[in-house]
N, C-alpha and C. Protein backbone atom coordinates (compact mmCIF):
# COMPACT_ATOMS: atom_id res chain seq x y z
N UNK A 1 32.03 43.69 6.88
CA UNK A 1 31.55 42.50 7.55
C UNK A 1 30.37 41.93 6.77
N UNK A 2 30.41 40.82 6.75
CA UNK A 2 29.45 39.64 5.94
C UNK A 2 28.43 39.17 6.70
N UNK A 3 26.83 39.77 6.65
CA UNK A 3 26.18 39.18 6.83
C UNK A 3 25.51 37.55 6.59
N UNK A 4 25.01 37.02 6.95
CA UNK A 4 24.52 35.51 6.15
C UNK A 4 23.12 35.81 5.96
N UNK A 5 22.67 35.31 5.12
CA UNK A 5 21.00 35.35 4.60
C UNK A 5 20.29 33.77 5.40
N UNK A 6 20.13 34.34 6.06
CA UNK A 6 18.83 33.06 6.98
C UNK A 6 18.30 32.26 5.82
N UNK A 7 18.30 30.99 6.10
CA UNK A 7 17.66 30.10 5.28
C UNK A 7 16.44 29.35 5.18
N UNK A 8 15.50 29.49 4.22
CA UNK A 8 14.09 29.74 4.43
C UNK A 8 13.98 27.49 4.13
N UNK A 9 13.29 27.20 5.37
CA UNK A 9 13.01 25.97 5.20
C UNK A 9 11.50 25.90 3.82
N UNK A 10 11.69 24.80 3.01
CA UNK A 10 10.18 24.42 2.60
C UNK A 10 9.38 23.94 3.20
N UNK A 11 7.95 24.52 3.16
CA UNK A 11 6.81 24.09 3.83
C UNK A 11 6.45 22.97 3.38
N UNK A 12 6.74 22.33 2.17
CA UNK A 12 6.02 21.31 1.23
C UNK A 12 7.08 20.09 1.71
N UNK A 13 7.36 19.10 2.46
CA UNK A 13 8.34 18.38 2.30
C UNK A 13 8.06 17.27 2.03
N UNK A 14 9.03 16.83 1.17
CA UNK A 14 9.46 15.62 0.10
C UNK A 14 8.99 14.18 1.32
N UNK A 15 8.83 12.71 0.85
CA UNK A 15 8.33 12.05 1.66
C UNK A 15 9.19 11.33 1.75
N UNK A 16 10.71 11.17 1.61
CA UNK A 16 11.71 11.02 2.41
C UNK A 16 11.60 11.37 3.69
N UNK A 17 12.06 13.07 3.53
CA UNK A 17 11.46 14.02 4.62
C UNK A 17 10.53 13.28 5.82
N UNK A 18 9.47 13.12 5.29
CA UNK A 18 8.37 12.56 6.34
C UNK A 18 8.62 11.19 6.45
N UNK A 19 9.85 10.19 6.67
CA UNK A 19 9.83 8.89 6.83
C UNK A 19 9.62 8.12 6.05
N UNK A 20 9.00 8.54 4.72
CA UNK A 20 8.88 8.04 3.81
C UNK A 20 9.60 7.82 2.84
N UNK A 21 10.80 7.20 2.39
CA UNK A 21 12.29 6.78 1.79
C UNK A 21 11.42 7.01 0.00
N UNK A 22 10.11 6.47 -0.43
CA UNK A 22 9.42 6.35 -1.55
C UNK A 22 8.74 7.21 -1.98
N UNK A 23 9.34 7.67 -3.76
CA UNK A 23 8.06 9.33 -3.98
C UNK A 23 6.97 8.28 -3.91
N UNK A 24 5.78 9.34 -4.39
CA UNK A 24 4.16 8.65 -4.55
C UNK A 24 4.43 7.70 -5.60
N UNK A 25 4.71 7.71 -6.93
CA UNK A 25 4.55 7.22 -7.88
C UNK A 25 5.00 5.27 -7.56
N UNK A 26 6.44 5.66 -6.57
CA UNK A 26 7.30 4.29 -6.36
C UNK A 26 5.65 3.93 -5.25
N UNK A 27 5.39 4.70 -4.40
CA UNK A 27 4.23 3.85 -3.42
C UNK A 27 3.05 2.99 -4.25
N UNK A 28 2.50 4.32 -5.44
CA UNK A 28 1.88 3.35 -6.39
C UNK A 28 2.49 2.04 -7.08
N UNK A 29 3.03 1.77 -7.28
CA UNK A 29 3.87 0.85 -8.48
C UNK A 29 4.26 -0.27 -7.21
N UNK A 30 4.61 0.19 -5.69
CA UNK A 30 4.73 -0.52 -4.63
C UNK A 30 3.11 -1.65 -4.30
N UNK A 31 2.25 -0.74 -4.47
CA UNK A 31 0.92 -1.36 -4.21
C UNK A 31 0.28 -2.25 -4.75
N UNK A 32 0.44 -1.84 -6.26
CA UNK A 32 0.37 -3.19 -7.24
C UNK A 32 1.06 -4.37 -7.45
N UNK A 33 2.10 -4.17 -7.06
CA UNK A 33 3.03 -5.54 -7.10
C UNK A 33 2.71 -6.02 -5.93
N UNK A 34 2.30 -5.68 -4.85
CA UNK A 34 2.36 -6.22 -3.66
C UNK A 34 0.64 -6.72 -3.89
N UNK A 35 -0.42 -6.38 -4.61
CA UNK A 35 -1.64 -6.93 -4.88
C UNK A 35 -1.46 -8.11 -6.14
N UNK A 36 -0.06 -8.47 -6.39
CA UNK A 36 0.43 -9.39 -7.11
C UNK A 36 0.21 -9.19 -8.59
N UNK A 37 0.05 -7.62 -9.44
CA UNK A 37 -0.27 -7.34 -10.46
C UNK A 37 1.58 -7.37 -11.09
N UNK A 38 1.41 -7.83 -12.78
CA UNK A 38 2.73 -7.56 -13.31
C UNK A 38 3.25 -6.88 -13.78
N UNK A 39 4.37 -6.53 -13.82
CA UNK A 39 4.71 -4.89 -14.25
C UNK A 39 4.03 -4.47 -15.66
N UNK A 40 3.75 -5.67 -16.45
CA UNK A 40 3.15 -5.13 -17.64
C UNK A 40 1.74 -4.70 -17.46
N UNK A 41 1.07 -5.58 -16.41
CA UNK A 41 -0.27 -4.84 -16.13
C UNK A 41 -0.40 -3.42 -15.81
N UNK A 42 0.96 -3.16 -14.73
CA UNK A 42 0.89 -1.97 -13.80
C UNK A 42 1.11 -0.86 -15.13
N UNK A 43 1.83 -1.48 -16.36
CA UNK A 43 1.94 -0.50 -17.23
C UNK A 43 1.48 0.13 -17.51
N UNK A 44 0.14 -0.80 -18.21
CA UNK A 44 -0.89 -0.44 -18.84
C UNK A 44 -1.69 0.32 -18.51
N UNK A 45 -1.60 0.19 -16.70
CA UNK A 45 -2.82 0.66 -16.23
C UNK A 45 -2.62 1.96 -15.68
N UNK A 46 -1.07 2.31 -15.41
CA UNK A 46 -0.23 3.65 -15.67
C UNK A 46 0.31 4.21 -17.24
N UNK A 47 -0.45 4.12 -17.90
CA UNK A 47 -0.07 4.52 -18.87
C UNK A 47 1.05 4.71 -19.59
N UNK A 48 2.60 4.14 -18.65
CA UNK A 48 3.78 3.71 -18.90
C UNK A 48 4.59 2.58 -19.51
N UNK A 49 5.76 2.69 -19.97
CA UNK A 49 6.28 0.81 -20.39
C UNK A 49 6.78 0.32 -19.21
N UNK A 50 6.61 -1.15 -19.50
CA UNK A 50 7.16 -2.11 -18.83
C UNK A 50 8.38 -2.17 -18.53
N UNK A 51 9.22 -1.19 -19.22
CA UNK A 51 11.02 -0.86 -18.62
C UNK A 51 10.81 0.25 -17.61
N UNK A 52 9.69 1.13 -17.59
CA UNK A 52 9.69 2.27 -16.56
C UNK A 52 9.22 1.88 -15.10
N UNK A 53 8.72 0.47 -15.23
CA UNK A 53 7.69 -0.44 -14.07
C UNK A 53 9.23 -1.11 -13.62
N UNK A 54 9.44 -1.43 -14.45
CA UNK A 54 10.84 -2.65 -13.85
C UNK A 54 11.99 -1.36 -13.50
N UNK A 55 12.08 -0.27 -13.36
CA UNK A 55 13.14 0.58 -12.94
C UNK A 55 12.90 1.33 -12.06
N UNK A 56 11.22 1.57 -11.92
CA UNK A 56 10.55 1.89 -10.25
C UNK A 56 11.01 0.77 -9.21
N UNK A 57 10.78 -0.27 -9.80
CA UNK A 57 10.62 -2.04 -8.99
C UNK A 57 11.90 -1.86 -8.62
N UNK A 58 13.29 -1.38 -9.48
CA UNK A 58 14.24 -2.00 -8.53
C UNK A 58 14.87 -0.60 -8.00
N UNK A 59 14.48 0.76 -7.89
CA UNK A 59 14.45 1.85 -7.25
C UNK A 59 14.20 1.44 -5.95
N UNK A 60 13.06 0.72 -6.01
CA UNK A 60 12.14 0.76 -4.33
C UNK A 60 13.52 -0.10 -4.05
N UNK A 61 13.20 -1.40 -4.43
CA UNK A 61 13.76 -3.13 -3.96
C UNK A 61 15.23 -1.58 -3.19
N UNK A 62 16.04 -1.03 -3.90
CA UNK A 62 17.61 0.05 -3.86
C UNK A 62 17.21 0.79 -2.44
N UNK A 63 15.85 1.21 -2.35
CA UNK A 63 16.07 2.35 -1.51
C UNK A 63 15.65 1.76 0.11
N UNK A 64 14.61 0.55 0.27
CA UNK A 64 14.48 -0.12 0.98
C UNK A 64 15.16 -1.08 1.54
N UNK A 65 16.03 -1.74 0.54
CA UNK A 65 17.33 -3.12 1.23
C UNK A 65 16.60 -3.73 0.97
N UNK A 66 15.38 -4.31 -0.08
CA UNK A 66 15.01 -5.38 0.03
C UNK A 66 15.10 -5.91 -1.20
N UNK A 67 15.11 -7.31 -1.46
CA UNK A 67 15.62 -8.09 -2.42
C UNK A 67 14.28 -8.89 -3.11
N UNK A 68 13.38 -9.41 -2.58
CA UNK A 68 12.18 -9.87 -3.39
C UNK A 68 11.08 -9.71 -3.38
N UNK A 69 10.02 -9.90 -4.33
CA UNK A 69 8.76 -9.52 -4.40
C UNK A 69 7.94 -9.44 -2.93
N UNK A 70 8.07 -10.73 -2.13
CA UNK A 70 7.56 -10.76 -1.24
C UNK A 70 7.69 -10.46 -0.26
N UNK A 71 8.79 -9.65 -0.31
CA UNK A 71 9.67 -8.85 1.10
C UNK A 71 9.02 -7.82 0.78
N UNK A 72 8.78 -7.12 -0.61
CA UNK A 72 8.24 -6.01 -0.82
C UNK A 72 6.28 -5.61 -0.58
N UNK A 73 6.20 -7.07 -0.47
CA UNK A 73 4.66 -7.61 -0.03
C UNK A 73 4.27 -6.80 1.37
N UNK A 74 5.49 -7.74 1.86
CA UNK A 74 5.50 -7.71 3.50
C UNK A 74 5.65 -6.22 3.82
N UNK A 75 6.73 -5.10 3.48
CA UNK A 75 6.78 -4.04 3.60
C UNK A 75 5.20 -3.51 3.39
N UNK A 76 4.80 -3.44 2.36
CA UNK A 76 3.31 -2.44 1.95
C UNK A 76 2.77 -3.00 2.64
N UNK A 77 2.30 -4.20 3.60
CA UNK A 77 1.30 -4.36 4.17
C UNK A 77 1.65 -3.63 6.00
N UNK A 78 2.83 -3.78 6.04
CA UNK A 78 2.98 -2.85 7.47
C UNK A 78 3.35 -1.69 7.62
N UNK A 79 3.72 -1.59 6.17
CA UNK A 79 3.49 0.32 6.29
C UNK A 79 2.12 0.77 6.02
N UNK A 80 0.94 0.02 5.91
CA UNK A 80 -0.51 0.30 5.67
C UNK A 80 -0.51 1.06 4.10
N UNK A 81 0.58 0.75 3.24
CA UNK A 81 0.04 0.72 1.61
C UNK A 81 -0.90 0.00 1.03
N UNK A 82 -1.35 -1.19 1.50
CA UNK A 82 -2.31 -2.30 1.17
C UNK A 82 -2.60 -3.06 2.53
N UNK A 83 -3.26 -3.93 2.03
CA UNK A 83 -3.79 -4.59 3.29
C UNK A 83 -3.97 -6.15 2.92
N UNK A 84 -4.18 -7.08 3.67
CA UNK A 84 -4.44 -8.33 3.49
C UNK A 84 -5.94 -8.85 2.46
N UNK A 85 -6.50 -8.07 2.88
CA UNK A 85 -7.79 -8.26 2.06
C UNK A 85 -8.24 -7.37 0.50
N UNK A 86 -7.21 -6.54 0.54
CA UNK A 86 -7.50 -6.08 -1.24
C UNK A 86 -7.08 -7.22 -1.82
């Protein structure tokens, strides 16, 4: 007879997991565009290229349903990623 080995949940969970559909990195790269910075800025200022900014950008736009900059505005400001006044 075949026991089963109990399956050990992770303590650390992913922020899917917690409601959160976006890793950190997409929340960063979310925050700047939504403070109206351009992906080449966000590059620079992540130390990344401008093809790795534009393939976060349309990750999020994929994982959210949303289609333009300013939908993506609207999202970070009511999920409390940014705010009206940064």
């Amino acid at each position: 007879m075949r026991t089963s080995i109990p399956r050990i949940e992770p303590e650390v969970k992913e922020p899917h997991m917690l409601g959160n559909p976006l890793s950190q990195r997409e929340q960063e790269v979310l925050r700047f565009l939504a403070d109206g910075k351009t992906s080449k800025a966000i590059a620079s200022h992540l130390y990344v290229t401008t093809k790795t900014i534009v393939w976060h950008r349309q990750n999020i736009m994929h994982k959210l349903g949303i289609r333009t900059i300013a939908g993506l505005t609207k999202y970070a400001v009511r999920t409390g990623l940014t705010s009206l006044e940064s």
